[in-house]
Protein backbone atom coordinates (compact mmCIF):
# COMPACT_ATOMS: atom_id res chain seq x y z
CA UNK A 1 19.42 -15.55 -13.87
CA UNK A 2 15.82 -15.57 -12.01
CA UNK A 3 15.87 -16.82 -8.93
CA UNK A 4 12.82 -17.92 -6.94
CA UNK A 5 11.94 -19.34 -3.81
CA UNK A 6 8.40 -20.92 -3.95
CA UNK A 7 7.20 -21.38 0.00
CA UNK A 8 3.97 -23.47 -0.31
CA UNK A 9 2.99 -22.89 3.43
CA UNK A 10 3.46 -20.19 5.58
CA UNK A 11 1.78 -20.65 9.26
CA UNK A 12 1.16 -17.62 11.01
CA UNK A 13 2.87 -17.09 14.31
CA UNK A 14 5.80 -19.74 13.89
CA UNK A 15 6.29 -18.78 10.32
CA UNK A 16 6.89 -22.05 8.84
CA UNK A 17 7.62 -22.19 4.96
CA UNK A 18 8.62 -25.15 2.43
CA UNK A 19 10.24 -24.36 -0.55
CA UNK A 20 8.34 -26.02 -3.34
CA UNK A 21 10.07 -29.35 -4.84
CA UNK A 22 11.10 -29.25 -8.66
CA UNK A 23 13.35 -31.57 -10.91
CA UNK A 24 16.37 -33.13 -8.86
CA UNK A 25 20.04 -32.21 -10.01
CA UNK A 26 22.97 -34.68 -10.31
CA UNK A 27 23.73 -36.74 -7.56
CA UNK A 28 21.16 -36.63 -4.13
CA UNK A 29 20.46 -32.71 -4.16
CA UNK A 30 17.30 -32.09 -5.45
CA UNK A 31 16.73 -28.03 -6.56
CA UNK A 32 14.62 -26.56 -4.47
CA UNK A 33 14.01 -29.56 -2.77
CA UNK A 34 10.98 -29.71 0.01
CA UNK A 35 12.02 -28.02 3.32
CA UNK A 36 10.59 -26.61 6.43
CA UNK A 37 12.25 -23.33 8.14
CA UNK A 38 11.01 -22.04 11.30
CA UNK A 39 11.64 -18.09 11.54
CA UNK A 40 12.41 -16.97 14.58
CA UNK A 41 11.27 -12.92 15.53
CA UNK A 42 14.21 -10.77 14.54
CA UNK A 43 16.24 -9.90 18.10
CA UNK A 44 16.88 -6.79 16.52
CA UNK A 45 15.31 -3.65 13.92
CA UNK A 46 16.01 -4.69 10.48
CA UNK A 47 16.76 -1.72 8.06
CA UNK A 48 15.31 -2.35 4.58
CA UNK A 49 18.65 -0.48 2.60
CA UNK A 50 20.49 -3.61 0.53
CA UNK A 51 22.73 -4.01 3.51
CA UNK A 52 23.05 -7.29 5.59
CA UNK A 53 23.49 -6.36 9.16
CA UNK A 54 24.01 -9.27 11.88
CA UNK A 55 20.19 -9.59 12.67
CA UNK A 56 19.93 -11.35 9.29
CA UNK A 57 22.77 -14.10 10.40
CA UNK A 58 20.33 -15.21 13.00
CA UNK A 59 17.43 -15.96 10.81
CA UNK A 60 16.58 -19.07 8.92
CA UNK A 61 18.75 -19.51 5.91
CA UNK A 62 18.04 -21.44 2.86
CA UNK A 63 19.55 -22.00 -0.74
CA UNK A 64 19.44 -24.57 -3.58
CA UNK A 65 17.56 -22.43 -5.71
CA UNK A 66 16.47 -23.09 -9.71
CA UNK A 67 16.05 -21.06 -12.54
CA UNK A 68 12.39 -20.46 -13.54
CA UNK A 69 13.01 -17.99 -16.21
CA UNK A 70 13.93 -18.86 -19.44
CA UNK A 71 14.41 -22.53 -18.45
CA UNK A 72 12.60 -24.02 -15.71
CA UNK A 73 14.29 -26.47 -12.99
CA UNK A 74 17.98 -25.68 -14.43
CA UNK A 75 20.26 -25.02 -11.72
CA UNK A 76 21.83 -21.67 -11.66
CA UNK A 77 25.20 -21.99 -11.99
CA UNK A 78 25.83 -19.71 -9.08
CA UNK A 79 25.22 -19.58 -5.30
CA UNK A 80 22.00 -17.93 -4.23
CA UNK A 81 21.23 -17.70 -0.83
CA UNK A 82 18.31 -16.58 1.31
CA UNK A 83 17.50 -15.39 4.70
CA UNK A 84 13.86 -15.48 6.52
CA UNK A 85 12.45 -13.75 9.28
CA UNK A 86 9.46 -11.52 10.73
CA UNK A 87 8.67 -8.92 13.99
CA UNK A 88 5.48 -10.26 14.79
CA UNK A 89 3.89 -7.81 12.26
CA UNK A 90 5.84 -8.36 8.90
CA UNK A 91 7.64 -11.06 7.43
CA UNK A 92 11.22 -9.66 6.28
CA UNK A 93 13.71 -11.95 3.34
CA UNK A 94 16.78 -11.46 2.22
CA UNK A 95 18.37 -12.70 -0.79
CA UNK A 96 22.35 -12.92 -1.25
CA UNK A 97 22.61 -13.05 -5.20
CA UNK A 98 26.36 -14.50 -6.03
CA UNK A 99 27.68 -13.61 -9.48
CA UNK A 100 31.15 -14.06 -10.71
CA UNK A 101 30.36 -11.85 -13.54
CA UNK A 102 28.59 -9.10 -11.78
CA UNK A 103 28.91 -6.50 -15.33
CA UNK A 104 26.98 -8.95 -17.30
CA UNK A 105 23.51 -8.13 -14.36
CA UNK A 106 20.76 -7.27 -16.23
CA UNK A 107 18.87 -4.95 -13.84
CA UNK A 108 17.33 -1.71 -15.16
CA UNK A 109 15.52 0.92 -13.54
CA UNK A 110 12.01 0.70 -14.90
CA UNK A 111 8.34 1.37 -13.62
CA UNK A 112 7.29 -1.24 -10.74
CA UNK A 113 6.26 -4.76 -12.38
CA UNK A 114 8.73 -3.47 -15.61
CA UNK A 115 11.77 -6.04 -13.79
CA UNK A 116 10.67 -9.13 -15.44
CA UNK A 117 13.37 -8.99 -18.74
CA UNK A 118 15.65 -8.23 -15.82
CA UNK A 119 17.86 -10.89 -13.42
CA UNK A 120 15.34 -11.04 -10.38
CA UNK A 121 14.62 -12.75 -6.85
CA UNK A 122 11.31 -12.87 -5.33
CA UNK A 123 9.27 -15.29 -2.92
CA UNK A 124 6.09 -16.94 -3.46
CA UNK A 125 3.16 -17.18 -0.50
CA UNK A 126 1.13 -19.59 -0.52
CA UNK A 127 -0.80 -18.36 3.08
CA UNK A 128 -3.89 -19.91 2.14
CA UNK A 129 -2.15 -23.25 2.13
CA UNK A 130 -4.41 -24.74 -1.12
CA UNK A 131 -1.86 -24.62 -3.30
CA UNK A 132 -4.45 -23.16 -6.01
CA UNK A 133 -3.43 -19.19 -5.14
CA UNK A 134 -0.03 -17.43 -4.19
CA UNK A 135 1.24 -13.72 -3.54
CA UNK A 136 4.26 -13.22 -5.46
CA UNK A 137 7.17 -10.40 -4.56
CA UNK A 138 10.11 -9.97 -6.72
CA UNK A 139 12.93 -7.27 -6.85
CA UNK A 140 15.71 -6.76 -9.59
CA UNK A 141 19.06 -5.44 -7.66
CA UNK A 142 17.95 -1.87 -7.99
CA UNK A 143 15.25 -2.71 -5.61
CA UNK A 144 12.50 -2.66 -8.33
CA UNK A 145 9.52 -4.26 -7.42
CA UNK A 146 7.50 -6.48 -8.91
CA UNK A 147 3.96 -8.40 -7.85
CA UNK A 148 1.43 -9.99 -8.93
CA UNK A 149 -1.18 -12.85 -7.18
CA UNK A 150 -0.84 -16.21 -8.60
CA UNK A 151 -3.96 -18.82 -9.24
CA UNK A 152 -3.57 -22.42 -10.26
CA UNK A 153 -6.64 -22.30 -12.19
CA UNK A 154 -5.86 -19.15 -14.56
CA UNK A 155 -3.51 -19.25 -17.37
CA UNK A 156 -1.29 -16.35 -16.09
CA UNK A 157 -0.96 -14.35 -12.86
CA UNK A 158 -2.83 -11.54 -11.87
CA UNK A 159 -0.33 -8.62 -12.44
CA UNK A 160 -2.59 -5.97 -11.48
CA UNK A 161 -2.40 -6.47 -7.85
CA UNK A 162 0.00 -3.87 -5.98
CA UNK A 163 0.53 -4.57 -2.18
CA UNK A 164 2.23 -1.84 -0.13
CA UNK A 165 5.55 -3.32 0.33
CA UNK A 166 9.33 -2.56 1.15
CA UNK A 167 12.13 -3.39 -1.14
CA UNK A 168 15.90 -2.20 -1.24
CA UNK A 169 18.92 -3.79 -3.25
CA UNK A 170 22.37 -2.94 -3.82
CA UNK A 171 25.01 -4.39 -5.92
CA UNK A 172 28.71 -5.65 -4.75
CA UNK A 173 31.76 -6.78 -6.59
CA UNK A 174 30.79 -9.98 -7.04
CA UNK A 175 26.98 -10.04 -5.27
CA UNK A 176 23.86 -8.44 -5.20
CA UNK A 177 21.53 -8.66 -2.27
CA UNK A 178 17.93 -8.00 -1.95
CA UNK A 179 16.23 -6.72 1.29
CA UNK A 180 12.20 -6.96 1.36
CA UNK A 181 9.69 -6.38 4.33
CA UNK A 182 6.29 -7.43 3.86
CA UNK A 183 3.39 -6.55 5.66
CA UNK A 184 0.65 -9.09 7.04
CA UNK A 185 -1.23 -11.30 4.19
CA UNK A 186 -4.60 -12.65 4.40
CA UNK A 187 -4.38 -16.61 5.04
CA UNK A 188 -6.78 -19.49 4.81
CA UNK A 189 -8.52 -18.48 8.10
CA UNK A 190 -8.59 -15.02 6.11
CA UNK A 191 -7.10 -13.77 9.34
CA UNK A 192 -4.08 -11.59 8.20
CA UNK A 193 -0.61 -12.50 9.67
């Protein structure tokens, strides 16, 4: 299952982000329906190693997460849940992948942008706030990145862009979470935050 959070705005200095609305599900939840989370600085260091410490419980948490890849809008069919936060500097997620059938992961350890026949999470950025161009980071649970810069006007995404970028992932019993730090973007005042 790929699992995606699209975050349309991202405002430097308060960090506010909206996950991108897609096709409603049964009864009043809508996937990925539109919300705003305010990230408040980390109180603590965050360690990028596939471990949740306690600093992540204080950060914003979101969920109700679709599938984009093979079928886009279908809900997932397992809990995915995801955690937002920054230092002031860089802007740190965390992604808490449930999976009742954690054997049947596809997640191989491949060459960096190689993770997209693979079960992956990622975030989109849309700092610019146009919604016509996005930085996209992904990880499979080995911590395998992949990115690329997204434009509303191409036909694909650019997949030749490489930002220096932190990643780590580890894999549970019945779970795998995804730990990313990621350094200050440019924005629409093409300021970096």
């Amino acid at each position: 299952l790929n699992r995606s959070a699209v975050l349309p705005t991202l405002v430097c200095g308060v960090f506010l982000c909206g996950v991108a609305p897609t096709a409603a599900s049964p009864a009043t939840t809508c996937l990925n329906a539109p919300i705003t989370l305010q990230a408040q600085p980390a109180t603590t260091a965050i360690v990028i190693d596939g471990v949740l410490d306690d600093a992540w419980l204080e950060s914003a948490h979101f969920d109700n997460f679709a599938e984009f890849i093979p079928a886009i809008s279908s809900p997932l069919g397992v809990t995915t849940e995801g955690y937002i936060t920054h230092d002031g500097t860089d802007l740190y997620v965390a992604f808490i992948c449930h999976d009742p059938q954690i054997g049947s992961l596809r997640a191989s350890f491949t060459d960096r942008d190689g993770i997209f026949d693979d079960d992956f999470v990622g975030i989109v950025l849309d700092t610019y706030r146009d919604h016509k161009r996005a930085y996209a980071f992904f990880s499979n649970a080995h911590g395998i990145q992949g990115d690329m810069l997204w434009y509303a006007n191409r036909a694909k995404e650019d997949g030749g862009f490489d930002a220096v970028w932190e990643s780590a992932a580890r894999t549970y019993e019945d779970r795998w979470v995804v730990e990313m730090r990621i350094p200050r973007l440019r924005t629409d005042a093409d300021d970096l935050i």
